[in-house]
Protein backbone atom coordinates (compact mmCIF):
# COMPACT_ATOMS: atom_id res chain seq x y z
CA UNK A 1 9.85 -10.65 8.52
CA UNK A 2 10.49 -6.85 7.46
CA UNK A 3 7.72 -4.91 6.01
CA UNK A 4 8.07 -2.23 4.10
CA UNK A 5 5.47 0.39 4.25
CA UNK A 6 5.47 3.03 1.26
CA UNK A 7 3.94 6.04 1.87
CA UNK A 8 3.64 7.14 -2.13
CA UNK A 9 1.65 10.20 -1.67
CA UNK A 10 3.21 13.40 -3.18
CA UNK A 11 2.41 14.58 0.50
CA UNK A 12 5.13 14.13 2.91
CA UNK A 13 3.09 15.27 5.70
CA UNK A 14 -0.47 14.36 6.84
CA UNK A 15 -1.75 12.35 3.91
CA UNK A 16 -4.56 9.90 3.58
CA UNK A 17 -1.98 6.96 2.35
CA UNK A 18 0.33 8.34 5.84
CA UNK A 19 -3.01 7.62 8.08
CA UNK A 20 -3.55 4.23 5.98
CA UNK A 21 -0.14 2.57 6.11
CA UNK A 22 -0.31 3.80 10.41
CA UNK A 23 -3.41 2.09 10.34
CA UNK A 24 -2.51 -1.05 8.74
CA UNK A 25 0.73 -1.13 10.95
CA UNK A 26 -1.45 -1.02 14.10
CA UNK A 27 -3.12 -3.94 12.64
CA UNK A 28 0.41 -5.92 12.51
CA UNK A 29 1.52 -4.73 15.67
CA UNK A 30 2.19 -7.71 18.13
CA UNK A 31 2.07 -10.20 16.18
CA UNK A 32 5.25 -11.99 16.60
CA UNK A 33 8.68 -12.05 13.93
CA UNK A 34 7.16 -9.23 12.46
CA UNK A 35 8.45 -6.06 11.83
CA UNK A 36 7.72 -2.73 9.88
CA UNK A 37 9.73 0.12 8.48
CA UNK A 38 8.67 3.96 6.71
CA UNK A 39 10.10 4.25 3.28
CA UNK A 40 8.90 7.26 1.06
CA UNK A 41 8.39 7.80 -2.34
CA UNK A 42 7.30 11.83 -2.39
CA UNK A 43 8.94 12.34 -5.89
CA UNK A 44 9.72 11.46 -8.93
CA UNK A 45 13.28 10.45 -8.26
CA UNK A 46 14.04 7.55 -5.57
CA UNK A 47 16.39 8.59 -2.75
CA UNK A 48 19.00 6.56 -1.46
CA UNK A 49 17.49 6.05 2.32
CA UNK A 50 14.70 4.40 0.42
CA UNK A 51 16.58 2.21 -1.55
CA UNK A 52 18.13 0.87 1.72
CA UNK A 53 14.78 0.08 3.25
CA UNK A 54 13.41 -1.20 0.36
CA UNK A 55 16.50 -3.83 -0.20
CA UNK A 56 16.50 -4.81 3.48
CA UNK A 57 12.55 -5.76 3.38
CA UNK A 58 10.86 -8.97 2.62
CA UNK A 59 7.20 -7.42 1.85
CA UNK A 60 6.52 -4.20 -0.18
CA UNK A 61 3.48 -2.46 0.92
CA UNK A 62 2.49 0.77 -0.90
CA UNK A 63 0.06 3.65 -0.44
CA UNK A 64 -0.94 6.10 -2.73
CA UNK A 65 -3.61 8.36 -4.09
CA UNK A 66 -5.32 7.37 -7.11
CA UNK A 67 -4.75 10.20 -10.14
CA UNK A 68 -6.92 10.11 -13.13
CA UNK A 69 -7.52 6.69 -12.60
CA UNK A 70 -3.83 5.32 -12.16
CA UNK A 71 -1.35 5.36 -9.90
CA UNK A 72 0.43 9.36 -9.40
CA UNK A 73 2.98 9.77 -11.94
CA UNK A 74 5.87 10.37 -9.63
CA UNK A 75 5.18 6.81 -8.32
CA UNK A 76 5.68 5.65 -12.23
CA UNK A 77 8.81 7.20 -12.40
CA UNK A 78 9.94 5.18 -8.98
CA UNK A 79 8.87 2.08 -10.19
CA UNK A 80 10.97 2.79 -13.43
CA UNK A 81 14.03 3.01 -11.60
CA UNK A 82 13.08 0.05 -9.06
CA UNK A 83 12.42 -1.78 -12.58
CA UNK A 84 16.08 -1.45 -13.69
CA UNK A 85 17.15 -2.40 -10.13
CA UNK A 86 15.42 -5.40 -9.40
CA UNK A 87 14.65 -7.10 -12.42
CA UNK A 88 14.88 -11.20 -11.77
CA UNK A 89 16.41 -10.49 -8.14
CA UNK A 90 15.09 -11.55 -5.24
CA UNK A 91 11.04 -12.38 -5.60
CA UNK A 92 9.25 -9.86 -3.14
CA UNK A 93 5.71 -10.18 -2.29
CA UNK A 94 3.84 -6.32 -3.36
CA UNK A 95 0.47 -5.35 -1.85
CA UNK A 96 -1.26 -2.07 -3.03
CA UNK A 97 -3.48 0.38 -0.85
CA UNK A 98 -4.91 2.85 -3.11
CA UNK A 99 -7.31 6.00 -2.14
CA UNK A 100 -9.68 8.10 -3.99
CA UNK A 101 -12.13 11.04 -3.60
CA UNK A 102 -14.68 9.15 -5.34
CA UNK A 103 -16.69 7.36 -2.95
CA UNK A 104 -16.59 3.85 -4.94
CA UNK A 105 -13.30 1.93 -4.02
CA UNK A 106 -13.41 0.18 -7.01
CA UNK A 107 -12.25 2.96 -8.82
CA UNK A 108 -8.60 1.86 -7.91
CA UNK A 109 -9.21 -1.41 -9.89
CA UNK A 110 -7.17 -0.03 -12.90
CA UNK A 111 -4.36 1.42 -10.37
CA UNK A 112 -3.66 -2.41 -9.25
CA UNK A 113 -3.54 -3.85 -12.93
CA UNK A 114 -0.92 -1.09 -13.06
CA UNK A 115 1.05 -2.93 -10.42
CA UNK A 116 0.00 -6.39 -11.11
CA UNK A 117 1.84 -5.55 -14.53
CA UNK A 118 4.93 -3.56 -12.83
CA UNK A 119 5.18 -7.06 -10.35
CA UNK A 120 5.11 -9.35 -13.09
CA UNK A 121 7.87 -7.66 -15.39
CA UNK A 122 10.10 -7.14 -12.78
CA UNK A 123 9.19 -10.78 -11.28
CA UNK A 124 7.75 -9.70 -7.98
CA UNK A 125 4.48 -11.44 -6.75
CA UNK A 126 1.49 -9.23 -6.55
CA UNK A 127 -0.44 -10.22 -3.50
CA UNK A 128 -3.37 -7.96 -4.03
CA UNK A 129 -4.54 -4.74 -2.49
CA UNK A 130 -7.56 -2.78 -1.11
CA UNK A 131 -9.11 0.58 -2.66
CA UNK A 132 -10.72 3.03 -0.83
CA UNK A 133 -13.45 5.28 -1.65
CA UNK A 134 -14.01 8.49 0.40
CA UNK A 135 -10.29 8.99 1.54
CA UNK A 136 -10.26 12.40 1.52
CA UNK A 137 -12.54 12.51 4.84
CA UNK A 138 -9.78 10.26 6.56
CA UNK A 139 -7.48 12.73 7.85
CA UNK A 140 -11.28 14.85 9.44
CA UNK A 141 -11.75 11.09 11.13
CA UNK A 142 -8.06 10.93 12.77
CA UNK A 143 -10.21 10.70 16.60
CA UNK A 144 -12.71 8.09 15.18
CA UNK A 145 -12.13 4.65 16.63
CA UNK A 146 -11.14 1.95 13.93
CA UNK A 147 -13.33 -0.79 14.99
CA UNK A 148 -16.70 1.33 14.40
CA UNK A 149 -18.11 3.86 12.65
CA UNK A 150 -17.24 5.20 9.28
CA UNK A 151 -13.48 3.64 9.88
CA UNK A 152 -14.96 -0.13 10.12
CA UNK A 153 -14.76 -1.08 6.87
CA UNK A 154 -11.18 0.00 5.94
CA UNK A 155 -10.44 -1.30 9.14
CA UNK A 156 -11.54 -5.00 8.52
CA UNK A 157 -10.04 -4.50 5.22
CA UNK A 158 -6.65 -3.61 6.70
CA UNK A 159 -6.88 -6.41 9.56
CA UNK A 160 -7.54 -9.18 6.51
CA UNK A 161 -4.65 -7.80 4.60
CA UNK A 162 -2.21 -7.91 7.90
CA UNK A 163 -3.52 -11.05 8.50
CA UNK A 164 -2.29 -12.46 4.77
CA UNK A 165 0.87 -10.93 5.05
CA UNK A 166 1.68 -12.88 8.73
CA UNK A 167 0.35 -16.05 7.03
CA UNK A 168 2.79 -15.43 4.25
CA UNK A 169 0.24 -15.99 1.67
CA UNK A 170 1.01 -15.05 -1.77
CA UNK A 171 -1.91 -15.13 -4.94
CA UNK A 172 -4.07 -17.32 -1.92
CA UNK A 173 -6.58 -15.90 0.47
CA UNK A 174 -6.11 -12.34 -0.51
CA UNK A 175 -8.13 -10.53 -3.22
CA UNK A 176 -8.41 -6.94 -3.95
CA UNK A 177 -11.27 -5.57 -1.86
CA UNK A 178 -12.79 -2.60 -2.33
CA UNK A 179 -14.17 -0.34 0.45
CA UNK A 180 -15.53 3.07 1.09
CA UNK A 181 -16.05 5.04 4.19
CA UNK A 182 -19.48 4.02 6.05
């Protein structure tokens, strides 16, 4: 299985949704048949290296910042022009890892409707996703070990959504969770 990992952060370098999707792909490391590639989505308009990755993968996983609420509006414009492109093609499962400033999680809860809708029209399967509060302090944590400290929660959010995504579960077992630096 090929998983995508999409950092969408207008950041190409040293973002919170960079140290996020490195995080979760320590989490999927070793397990067996599994395997993970970078695509990025830094602007508005989708670059051909991308499109490759993304048509060659059988999970979509994408990070991004959350902006006013919602996903960043370069990400919109992507998902426009994946919209044209994959309408009723092949059915790919989508998971979501949002971040905010704020120190509530839940605050990504309207981000995900966002792509719970986006899924559905273009007749992908929207697995679920996991928002977290305080991501800004992330990238002051890079030394912190995952396991403990203010990293633990994310962590155990990340190892339950790798965990989903090797048991090929799709709308079972996986809700959006919503976690905040401890």
């Amino acid at each position: 299985m090929k998983i995508a990992l999409i950092d969408a952060s207008p950041k190409a370098k040293g973002s919170t949704s960079g140290i996020l999707l490195e995080d979760l792909r320590h989490c999927l490391s070793g397990r067996e048949g599994m395997e993970t590639v970078n695509a990025a989505l830094h602007s508005p308009q989708m670059q051909e290296e991308t499109w490759k990755k993304l048509e060659c993968a059988d999970v979509w996983i994408f990070a991004c910042p959350l902006y006013v609420d919602c996903l960043p509006g370069h990400l919109l414009s992507c998902l426009g022009q994946m919209e044209e492109k994959y309408r009723g093609g092949k059915e790919i499962p989508v998971y979501g890892i949002v971040n905010c400033g704020f120190y509530e999680g839940i605050q990504a809860e309207t981000a995900f409707k966002v792509m719970q809708n986006w899924c559905a029209k273009v007749g992908f399967t929207w697995c679920g996703g996991i928002g977290v509060g305080g991501g800004g302090a992330l990238p002051m944590m890079a030394a912190a070990p995952p396991e403990h400290g203010p990293k633990a929660p994310i962590n155990k959010a990340l190892l339950a959504m790798a965990e989903c995504i090797a048991q090929g579960s799709k709308n079972g077992g996986w809700e959006n969770q919503y976690v905040s630096v401890a």
